[in-house]
Protein backbone atom coordinates (compact mmCIF):
# COMPACT_ATOMS: atom_id res chain seq x y z
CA UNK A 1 -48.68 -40.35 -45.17
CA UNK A 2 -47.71 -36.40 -43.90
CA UNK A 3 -46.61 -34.55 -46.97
CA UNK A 4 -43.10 -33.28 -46.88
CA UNK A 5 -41.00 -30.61 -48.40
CA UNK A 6 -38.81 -31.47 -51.41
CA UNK A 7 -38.50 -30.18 -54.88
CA UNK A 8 -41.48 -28.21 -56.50
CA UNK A 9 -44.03 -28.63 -53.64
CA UNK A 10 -44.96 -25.13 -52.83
CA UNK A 11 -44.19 -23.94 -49.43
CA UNK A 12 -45.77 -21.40 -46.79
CA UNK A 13 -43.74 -20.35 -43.57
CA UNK A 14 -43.72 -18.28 -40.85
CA UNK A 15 -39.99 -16.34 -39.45
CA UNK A 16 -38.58 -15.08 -36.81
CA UNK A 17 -34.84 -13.59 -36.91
CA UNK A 18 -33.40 -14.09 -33.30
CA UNK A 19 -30.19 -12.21 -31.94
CA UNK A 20 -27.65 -15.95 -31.33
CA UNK A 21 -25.69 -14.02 -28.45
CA UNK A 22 -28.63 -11.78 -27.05
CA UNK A 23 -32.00 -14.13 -27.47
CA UNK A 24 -33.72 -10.86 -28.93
CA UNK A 25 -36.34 -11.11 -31.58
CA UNK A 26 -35.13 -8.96 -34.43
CA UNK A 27 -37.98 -9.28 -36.96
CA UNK A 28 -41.44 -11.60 -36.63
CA UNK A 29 -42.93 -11.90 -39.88
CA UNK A 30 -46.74 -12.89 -39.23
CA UNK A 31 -47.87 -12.66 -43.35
CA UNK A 32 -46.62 -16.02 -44.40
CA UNK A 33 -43.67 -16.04 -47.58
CA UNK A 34 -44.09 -18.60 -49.90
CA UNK A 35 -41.91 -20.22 -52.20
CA UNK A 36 -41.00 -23.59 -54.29
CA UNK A 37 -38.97 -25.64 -52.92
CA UNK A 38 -35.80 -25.99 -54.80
CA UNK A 39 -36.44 -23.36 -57.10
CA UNK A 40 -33.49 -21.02 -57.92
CA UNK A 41 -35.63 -17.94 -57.94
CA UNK A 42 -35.82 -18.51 -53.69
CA UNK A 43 -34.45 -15.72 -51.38
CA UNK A 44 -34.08 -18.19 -49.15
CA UNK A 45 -30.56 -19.42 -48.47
CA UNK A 46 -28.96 -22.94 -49.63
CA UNK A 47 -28.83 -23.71 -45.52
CA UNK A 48 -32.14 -22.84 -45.20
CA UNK A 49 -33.42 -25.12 -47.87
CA UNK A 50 -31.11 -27.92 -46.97
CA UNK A 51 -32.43 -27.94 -43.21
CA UNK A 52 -36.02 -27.58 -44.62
CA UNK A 53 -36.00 -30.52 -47.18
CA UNK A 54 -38.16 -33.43 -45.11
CA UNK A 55 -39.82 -31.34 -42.59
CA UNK A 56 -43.68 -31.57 -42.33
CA UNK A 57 -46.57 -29.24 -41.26
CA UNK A 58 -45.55 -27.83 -37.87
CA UNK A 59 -42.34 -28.31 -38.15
CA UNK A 60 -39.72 -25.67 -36.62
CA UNK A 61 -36.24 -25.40 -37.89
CA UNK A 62 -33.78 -22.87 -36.50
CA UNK A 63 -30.65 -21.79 -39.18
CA UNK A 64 -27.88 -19.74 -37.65
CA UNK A 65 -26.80 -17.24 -40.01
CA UNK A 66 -23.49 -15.29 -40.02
CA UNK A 67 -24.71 -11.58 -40.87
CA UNK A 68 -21.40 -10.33 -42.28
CA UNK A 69 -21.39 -13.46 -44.65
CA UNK A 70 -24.65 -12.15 -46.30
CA UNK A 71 -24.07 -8.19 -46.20
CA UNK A 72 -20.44 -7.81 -45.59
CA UNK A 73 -18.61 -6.52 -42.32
CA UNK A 74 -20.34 -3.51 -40.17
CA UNK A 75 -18.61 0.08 -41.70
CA UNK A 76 -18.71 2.83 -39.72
CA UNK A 77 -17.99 5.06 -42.78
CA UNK A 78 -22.00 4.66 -43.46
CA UNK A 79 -22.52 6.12 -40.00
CA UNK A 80 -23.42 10.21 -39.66
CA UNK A 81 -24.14 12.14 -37.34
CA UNK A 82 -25.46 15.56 -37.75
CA UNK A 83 -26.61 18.69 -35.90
CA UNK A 84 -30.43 18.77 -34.91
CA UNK A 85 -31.73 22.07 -36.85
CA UNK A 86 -29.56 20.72 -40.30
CA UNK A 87 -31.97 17.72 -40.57
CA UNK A 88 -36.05 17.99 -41.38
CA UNK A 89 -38.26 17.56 -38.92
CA UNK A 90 -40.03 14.66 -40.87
CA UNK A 91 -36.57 12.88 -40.46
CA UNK A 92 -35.61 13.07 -36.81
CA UNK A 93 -37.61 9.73 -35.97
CA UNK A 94 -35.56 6.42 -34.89
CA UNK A 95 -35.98 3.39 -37.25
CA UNK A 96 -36.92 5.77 -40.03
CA UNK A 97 -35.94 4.86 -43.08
CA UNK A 98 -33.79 7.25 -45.46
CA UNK A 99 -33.20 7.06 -49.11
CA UNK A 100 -30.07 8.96 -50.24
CA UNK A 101 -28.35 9.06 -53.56
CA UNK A 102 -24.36 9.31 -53.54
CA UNK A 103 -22.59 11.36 -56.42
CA UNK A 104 -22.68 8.58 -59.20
CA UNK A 105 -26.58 8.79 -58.18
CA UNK A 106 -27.31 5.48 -56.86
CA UNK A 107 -29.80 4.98 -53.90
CA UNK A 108 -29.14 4.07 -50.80
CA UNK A 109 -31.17 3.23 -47.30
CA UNK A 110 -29.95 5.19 -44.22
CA UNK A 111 -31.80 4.35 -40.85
CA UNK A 112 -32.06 6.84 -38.17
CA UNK A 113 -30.57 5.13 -34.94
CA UNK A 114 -30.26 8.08 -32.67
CA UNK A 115 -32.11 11.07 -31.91
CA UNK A 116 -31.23 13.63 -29.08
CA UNK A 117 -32.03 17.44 -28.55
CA UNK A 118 -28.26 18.38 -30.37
CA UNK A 119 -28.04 15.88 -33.07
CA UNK A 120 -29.39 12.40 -35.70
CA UNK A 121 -27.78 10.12 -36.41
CA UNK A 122 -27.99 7.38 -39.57
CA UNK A 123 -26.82 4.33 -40.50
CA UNK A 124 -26.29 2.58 -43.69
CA UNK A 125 -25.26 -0.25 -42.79
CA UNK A 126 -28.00 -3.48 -42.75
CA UNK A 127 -28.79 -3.55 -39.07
CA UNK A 128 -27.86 -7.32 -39.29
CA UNK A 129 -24.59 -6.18 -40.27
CA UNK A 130 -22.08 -7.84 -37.38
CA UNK A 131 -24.53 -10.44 -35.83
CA UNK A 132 -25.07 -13.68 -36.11
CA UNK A 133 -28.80 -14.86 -35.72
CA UNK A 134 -30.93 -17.49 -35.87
CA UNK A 135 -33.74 -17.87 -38.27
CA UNK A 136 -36.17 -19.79 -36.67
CA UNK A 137 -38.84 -21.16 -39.87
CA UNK A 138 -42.19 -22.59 -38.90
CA UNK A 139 -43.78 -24.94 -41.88
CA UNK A 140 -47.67 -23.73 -42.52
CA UNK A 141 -48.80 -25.55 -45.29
CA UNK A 142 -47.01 -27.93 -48.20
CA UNK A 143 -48.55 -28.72 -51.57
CA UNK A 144 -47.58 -29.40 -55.02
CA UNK A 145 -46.40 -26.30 -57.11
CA UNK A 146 -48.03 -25.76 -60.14
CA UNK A 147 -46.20 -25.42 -63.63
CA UNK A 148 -45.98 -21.74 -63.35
CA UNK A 149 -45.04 -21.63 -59.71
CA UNK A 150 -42.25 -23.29 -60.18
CA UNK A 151 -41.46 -21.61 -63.15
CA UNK A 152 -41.13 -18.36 -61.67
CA UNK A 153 -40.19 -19.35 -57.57
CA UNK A 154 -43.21 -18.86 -55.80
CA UNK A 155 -46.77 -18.02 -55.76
CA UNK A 156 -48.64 -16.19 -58.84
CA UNK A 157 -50.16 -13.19 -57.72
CA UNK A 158 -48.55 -13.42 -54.35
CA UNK A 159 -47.81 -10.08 -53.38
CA UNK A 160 -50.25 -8.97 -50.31
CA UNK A 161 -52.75 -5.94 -50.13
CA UNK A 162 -50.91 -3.64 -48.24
CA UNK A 163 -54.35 -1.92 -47.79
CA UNK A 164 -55.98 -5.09 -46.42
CA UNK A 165 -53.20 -6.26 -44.28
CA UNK A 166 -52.86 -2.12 -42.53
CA UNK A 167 -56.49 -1.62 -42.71
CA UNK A 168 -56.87 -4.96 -40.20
């Protein structure tokens, strides 16, 4: 009998995050996340689980997602643009990503969406923000979680080598 996913079998799956209106492919994640199923300690969300509970090996399921529901409406107050020779060179790259701290001194990512020869622009909004997608899950593997898995959501030790996964 195929093994299927329900509560505290471990999981493995691939993603893609896929634009609903445009058909784009937003992000392709080719390490595989893992998690236990049913666990609260999951990032994934409760329709996410709820279409994965059942599904086998090689199974695809494809969750639509409304963006502003997970990281609010689109503000345009997070967008700035600024003259060319005010930002550092080392910043004027699209898709860069920009820490800033406001005045309480909290963090906060900016993205560089625009650069021409006058002027950058950033955004701090999530570049989800005002979409709705589709996140399309592949199973890879099922098994049974073990006691500590599913005490803590996922895999022990499960964090990737950076160094191993850029040096391939």
């Amino acid at each position: 009998m195929k093994e299927t996913i329900q509560r505290n079998k471990y999981v493995e799956l691939n993603y893609k995050t896929i634009d609903k209106k445009t058909g784009e492919v937003l992000t392709h994640v080719e390490y595989p996340i893992g998690y236990v199923h049913g666990s609260e300690e999951t990032a994934l969300s409760p329709e996410a689980m709820t279409e994965l509970d059942g599904k086998a090996v090689g199974d695809v399921v494809e969750v639509p997602i409304d963006c502003d529901l997970l990281y609010g409406p689109r503000d345009e107050n997070l967008v700035f643009t600024d003259r060319i020779e005010n930002v550092p060179e080392e910043y004027q790259e699209v898709g860069l990503t920009i820490s800033m701290e406001n005045s309480k001194g909290e963090p906060k990512n900016f993205i560089v969406t625009r650069v021409d020869e006058t002027s950058v622009t950033v955004d701090g909004n999530n570049p989800l923000c005002g979409r709705e997608v589709i996140f399309k899950l592949e199973v890879l593997s099922i098994r049974d979680a073990s006691d500590e898995e599913v005490a803590i959501g996922g895999k022990v030790g499960a964090d990737p080598d950076l160094d191993d996964i850029l040096n391939n």
